[in-house]
N, C-alpha and C. Protein backbone atom coordinates (compact mmCIF):
# COMPACT_ATOMS: atom_id res chain seq x y z
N UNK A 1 -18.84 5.56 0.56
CA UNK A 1 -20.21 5.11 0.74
C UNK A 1 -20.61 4.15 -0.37
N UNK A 2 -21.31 3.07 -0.02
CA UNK A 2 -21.96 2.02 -0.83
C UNK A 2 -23.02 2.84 -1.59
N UNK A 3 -22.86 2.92 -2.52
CA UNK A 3 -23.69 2.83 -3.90
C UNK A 3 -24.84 1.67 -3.61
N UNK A 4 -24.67 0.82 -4.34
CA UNK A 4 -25.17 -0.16 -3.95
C UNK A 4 -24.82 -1.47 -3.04
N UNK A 5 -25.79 -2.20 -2.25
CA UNK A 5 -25.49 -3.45 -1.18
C UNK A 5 -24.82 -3.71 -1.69
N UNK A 6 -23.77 -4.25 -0.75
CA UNK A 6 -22.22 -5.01 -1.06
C UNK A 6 -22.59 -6.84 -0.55
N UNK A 7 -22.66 -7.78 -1.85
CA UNK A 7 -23.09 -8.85 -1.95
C UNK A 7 -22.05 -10.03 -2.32
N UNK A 8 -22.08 -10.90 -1.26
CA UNK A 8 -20.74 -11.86 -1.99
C UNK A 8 -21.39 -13.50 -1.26
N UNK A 9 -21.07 -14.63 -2.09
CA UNK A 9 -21.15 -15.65 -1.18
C UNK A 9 -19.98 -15.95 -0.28
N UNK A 10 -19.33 -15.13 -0.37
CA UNK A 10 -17.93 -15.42 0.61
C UNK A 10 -18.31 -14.48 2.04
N UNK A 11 -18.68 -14.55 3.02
CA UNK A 11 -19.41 -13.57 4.43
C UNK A 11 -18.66 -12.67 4.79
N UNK A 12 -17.25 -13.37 4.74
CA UNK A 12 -16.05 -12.13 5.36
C UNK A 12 -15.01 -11.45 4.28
N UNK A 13 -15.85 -11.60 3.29
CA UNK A 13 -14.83 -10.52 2.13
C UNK A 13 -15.30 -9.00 2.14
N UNK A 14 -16.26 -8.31 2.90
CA UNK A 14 -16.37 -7.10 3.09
C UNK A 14 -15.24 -6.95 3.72
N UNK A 15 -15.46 -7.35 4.98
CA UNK A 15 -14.21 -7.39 5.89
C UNK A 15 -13.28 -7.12 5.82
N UNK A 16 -12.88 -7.88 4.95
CA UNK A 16 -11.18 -8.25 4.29
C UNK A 16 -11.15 -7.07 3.37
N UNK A 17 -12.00 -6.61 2.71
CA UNK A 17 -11.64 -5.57 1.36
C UNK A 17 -11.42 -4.34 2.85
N UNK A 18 -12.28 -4.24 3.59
CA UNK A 18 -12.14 -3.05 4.49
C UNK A 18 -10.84 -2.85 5.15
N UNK A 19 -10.47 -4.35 6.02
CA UNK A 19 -9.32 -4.06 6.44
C UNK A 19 -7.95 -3.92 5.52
N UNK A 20 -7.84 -4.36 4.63
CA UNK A 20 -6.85 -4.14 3.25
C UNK A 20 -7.08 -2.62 3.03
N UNK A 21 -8.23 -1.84 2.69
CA UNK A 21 -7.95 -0.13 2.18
C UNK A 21 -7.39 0.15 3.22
N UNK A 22 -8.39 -0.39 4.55
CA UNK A 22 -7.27 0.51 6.14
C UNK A 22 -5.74 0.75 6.11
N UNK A 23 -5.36 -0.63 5.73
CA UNK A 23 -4.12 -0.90 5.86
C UNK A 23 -3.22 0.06 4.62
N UNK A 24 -4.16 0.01 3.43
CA UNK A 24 -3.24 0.23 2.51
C UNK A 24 -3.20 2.46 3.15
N UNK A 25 -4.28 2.97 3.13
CA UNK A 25 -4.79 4.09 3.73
C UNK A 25 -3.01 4.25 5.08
N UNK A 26 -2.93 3.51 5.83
CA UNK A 26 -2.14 3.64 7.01
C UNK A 26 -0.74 3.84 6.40
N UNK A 27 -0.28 2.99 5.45
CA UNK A 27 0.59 2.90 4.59
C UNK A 27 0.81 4.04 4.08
N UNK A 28 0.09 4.43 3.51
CA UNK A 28 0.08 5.70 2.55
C UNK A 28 0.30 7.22 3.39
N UNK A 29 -0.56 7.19 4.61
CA UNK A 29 -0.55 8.11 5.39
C UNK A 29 1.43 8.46 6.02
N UNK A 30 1.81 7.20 6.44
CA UNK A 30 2.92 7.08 6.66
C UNK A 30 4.52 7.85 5.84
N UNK A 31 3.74 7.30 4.32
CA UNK A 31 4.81 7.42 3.20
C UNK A 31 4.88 9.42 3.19
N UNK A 32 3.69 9.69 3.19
CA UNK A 32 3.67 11.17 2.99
C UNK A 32 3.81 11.92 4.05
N UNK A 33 3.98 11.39 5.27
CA UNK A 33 4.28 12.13 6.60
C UNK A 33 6.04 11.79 6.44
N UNK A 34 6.54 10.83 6.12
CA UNK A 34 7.92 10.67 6.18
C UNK A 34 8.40 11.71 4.65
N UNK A 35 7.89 11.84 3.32
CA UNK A 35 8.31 12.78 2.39
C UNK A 35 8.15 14.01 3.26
N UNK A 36 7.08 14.44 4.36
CA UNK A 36 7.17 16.05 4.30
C UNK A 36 8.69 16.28 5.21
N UNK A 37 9.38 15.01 5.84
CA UNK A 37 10.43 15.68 6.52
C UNK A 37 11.89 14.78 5.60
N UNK A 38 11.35 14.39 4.87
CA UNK A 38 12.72 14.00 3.93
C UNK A 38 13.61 14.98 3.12
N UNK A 39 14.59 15.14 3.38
CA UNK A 39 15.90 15.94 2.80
C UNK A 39 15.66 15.86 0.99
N UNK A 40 15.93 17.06 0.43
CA UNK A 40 15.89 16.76 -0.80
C UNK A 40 16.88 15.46 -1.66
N UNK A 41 17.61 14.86 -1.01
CA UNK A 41 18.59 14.19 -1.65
C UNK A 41 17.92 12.38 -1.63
N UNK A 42 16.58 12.24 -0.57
CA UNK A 42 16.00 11.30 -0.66
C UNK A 42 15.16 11.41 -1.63
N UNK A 43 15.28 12.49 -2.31
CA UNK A 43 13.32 12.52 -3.54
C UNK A 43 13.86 12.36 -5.33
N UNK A 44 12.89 12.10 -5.36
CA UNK A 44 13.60 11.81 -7.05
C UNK A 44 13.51 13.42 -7.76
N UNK A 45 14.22 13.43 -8.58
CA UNK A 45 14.40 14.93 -9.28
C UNK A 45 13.31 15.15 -10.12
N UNK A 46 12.58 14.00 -10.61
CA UNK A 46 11.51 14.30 -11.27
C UNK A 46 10.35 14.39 -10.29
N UNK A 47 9.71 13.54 -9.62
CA UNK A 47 8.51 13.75 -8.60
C UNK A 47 8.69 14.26 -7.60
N UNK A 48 9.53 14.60 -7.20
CA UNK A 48 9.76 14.88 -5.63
C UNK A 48 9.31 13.80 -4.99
N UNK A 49 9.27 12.75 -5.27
CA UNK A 49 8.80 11.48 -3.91
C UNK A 49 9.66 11.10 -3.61
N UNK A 50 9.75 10.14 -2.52
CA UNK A 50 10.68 9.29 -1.99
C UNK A 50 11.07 8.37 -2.40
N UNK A 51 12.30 8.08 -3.19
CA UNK A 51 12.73 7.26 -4.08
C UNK A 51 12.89 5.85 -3.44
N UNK A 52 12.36 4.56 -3.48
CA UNK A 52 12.67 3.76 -2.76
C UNK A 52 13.05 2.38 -3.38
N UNK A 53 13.53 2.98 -5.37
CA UNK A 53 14.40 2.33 -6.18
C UNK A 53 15.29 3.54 -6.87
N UNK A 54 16.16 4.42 -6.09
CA UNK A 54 16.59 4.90 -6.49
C UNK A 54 17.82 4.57 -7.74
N UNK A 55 18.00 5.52 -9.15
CA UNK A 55 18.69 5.00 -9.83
C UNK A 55 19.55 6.47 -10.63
N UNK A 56 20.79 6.36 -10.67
CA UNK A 56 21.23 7.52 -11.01
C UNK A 56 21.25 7.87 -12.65
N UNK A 57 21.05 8.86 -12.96
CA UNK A 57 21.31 9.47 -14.66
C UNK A 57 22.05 10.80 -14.44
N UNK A 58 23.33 10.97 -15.06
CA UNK A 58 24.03 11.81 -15.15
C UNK A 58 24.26 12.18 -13.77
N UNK A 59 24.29 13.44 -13.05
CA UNK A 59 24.54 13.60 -11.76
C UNK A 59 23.42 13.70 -11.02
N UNK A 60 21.99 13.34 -11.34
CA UNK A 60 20.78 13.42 -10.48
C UNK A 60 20.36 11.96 -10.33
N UNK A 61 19.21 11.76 -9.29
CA UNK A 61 19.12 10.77 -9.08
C UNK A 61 17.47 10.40 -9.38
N UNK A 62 16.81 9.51 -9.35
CA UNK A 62 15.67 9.59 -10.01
C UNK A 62 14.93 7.59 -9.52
N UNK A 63 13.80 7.79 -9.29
CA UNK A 63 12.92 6.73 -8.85
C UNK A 63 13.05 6.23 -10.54
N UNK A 64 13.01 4.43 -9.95
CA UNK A 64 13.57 3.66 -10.98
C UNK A 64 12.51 4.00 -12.39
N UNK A 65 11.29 3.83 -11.51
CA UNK A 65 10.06 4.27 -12.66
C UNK A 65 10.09 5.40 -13.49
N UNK A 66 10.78 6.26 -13.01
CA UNK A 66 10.74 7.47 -13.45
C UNK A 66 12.03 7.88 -14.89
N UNK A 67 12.79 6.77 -14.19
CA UNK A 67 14.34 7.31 -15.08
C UNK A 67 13.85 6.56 -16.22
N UNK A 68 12.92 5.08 -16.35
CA UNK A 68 12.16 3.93 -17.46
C UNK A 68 11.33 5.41 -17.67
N UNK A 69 10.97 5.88 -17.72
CA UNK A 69 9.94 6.83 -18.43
C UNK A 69 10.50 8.17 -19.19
N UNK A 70 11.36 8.69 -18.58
CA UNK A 70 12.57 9.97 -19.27
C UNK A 70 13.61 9.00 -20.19
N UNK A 71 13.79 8.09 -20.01
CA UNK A 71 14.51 7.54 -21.06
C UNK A 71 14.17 6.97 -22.06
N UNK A 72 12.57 6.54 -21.82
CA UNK A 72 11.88 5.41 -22.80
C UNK A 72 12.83 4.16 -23.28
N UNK A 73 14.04 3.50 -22.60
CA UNK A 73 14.18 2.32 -22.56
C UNK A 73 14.08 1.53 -21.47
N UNK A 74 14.30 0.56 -21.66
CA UNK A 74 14.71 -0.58 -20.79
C UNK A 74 16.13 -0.39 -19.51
N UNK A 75 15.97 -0.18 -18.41
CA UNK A 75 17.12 0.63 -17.71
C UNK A 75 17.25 -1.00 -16.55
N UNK A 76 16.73 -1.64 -16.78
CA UNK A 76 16.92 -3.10 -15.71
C UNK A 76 18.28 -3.45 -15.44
N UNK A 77 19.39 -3.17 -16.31
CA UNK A 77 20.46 -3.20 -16.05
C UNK A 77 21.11 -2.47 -14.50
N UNK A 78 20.14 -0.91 -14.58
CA UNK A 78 20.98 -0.06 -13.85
C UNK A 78 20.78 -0.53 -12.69
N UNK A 79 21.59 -0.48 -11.60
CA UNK A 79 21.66 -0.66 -10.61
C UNK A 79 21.15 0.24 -9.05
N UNK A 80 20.58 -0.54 -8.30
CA UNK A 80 19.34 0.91 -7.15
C UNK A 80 20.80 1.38 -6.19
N UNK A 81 20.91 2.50 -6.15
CA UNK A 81 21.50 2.60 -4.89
C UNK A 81 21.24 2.34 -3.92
N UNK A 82 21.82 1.26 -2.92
CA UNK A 82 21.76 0.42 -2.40
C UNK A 82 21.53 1.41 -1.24
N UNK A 83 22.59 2.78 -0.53
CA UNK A 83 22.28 3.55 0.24
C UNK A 83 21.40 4.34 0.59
N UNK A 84 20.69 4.93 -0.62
CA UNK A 84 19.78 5.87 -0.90
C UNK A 84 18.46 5.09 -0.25
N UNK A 85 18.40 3.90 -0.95
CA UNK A 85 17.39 2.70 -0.77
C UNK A 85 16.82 2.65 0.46
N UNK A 86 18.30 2.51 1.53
CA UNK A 86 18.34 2.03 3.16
C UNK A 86 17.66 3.19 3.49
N UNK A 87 18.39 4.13 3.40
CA UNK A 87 18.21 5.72 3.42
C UNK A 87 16.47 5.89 3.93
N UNK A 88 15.93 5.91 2.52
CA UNK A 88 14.38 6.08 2.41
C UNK A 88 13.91 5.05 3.42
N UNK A 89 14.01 3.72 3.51
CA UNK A 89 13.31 2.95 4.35
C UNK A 89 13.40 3.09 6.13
N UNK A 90 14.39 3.60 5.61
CA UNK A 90 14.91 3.62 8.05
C UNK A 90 14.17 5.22 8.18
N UNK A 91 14.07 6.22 7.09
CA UNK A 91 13.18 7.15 7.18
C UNK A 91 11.22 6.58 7.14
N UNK A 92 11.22 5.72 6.79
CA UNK A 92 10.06 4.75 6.82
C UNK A 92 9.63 4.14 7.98
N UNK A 93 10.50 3.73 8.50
CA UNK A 93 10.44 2.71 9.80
C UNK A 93 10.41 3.37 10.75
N UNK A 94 10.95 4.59 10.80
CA UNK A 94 11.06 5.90 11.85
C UNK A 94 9.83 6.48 12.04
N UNK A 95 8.99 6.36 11.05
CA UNK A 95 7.22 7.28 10.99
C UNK A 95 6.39 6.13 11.94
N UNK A 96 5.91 6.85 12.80
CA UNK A 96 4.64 6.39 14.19
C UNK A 96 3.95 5.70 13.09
N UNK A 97 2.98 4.85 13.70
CA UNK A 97 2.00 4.10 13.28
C UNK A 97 1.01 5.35 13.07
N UNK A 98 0.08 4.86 12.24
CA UNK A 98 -0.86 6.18 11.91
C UNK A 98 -2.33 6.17 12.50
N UNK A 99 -3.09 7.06 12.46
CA UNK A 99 -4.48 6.58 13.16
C UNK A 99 -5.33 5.72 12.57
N UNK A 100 -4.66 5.40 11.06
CA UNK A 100 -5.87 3.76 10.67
C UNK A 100 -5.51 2.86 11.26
N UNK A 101 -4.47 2.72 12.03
CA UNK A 101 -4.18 1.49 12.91
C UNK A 101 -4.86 1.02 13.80
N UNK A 102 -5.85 2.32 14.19
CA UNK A 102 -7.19 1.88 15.23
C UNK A 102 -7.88 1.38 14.66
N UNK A 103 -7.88 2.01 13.03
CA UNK A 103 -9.32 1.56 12.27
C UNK A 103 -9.23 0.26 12.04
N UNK A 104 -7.87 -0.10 11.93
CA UNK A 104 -7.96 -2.23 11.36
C UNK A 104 -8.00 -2.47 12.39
N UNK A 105 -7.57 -2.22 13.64
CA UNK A 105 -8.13 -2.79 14.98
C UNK A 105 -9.43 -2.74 15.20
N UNK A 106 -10.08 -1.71 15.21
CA UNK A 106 -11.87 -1.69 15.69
C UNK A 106 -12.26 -2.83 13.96
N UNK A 107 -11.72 -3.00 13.41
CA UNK A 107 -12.00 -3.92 12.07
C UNK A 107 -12.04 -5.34 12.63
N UNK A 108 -10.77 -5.57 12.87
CA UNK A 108 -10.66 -7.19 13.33
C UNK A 108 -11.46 -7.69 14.30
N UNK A 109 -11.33 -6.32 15.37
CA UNK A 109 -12.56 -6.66 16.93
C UNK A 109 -14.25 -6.92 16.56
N UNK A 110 -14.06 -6.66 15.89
CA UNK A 110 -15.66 -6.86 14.77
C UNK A 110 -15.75 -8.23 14.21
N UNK A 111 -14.19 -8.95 13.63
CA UNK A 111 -14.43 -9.98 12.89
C UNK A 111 -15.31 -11.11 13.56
N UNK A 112 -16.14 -12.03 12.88
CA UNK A 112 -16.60 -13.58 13.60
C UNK A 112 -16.08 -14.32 13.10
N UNK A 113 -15.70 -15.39 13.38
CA UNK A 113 -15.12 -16.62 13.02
C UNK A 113 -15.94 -17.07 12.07
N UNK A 114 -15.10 -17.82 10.92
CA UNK A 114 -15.51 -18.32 9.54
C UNK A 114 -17.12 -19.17 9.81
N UNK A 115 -16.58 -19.84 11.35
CA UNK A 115 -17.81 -20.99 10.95
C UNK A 115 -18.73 -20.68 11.53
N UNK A 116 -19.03 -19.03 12.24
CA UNK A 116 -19.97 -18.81 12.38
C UNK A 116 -20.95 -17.87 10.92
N UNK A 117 -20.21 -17.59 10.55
CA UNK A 117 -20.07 -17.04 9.27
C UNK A 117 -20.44 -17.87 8.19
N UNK A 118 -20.62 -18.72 8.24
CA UNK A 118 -21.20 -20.02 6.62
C UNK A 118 -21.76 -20.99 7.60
N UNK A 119 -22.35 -21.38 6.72
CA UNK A 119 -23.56 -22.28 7.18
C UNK A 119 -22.66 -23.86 7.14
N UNK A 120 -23.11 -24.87 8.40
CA UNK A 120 -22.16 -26.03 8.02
C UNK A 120 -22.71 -26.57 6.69
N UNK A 121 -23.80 -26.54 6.09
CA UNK A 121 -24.10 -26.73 4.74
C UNK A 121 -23.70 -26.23 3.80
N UNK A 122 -23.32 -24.95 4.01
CA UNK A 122 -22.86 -24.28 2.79
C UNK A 122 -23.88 -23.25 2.40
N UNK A 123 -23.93 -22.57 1.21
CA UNK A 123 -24.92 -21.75 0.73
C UNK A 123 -25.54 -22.38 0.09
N UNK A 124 -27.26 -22.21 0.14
CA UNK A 124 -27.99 -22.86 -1.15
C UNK A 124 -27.44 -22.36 -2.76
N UNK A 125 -27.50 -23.26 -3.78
CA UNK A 125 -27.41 -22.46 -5.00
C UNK A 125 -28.35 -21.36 -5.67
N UNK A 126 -29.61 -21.59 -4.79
CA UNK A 126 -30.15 -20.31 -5.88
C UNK A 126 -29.48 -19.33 -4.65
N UNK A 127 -29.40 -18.86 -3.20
CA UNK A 127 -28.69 -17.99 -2.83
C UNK A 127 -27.51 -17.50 -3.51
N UNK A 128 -26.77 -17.98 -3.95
CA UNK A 128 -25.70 -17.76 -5.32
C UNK A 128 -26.11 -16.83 -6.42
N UNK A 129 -27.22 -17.14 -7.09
CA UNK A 129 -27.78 -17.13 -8.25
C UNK A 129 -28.98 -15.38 -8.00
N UNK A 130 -28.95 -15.39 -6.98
CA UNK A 130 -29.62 -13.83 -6.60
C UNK A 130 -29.52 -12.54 -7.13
């Protein structure tokens, strides 16, 4: 919920910020419906997430971020398993579209075209200055 009116001289950047959380929201919904049926050998040993730069230390395997943080160096050298990688993503690509997919749809079906949206003049400057 808006706090306060949401104010921009740009008309369709509500819009755009809305359909971007949808999207990012759909995304997200996705990632955590594909971890609840992922095999332990897709998750990193430290988070349990779905490793999708997986990188090995000793005999466990560990999200790239994660192994840069238990090691406190620089690990850019190490190399992602390239399988593990595929692995996580075709488990990605396999998860249904989610129900914000309606929501950026009923989003876009809403959109108006730019030039009905700005004035062929433009905005006054004190409208700016408000």
């Amino acid at each position: 919920p808006e706090v306060e009116p949401f104010f921009t001289a740009v008309p369709d950047l509500q819009l755009e910020v809305a359909y971007l959380m949808a999207e990012c929201r759909a995304r997200h919904q996705r990632v955590l419906k594909a971890e609840m049926k992922a095999p332990s050998w897709l998750r990193c040993a430290q988070t349990g997430q779905l490793m999708t730069e997986p990188v090995q230390l000793g005999n466990r395997f560990f999200q790239k971020a994660c192994a840069k943080r238990l090691m406190g160096s620089d690990l850019e050298t190490m190399q992602v398993n390239v399988q593990l990688a595929d692995a996580v993503q075709e488990l990605l690509r396999a998860e249904p579209e989610s129900v914000s997919s309606a929501e950026t749809a009923a989003l876009l079906s809403n959109r108006k075209p730019w030039e009905e949206l700005m004035p062929e003049e433009g905005l006054p400057l004190n409208h700016l200055l408000c």
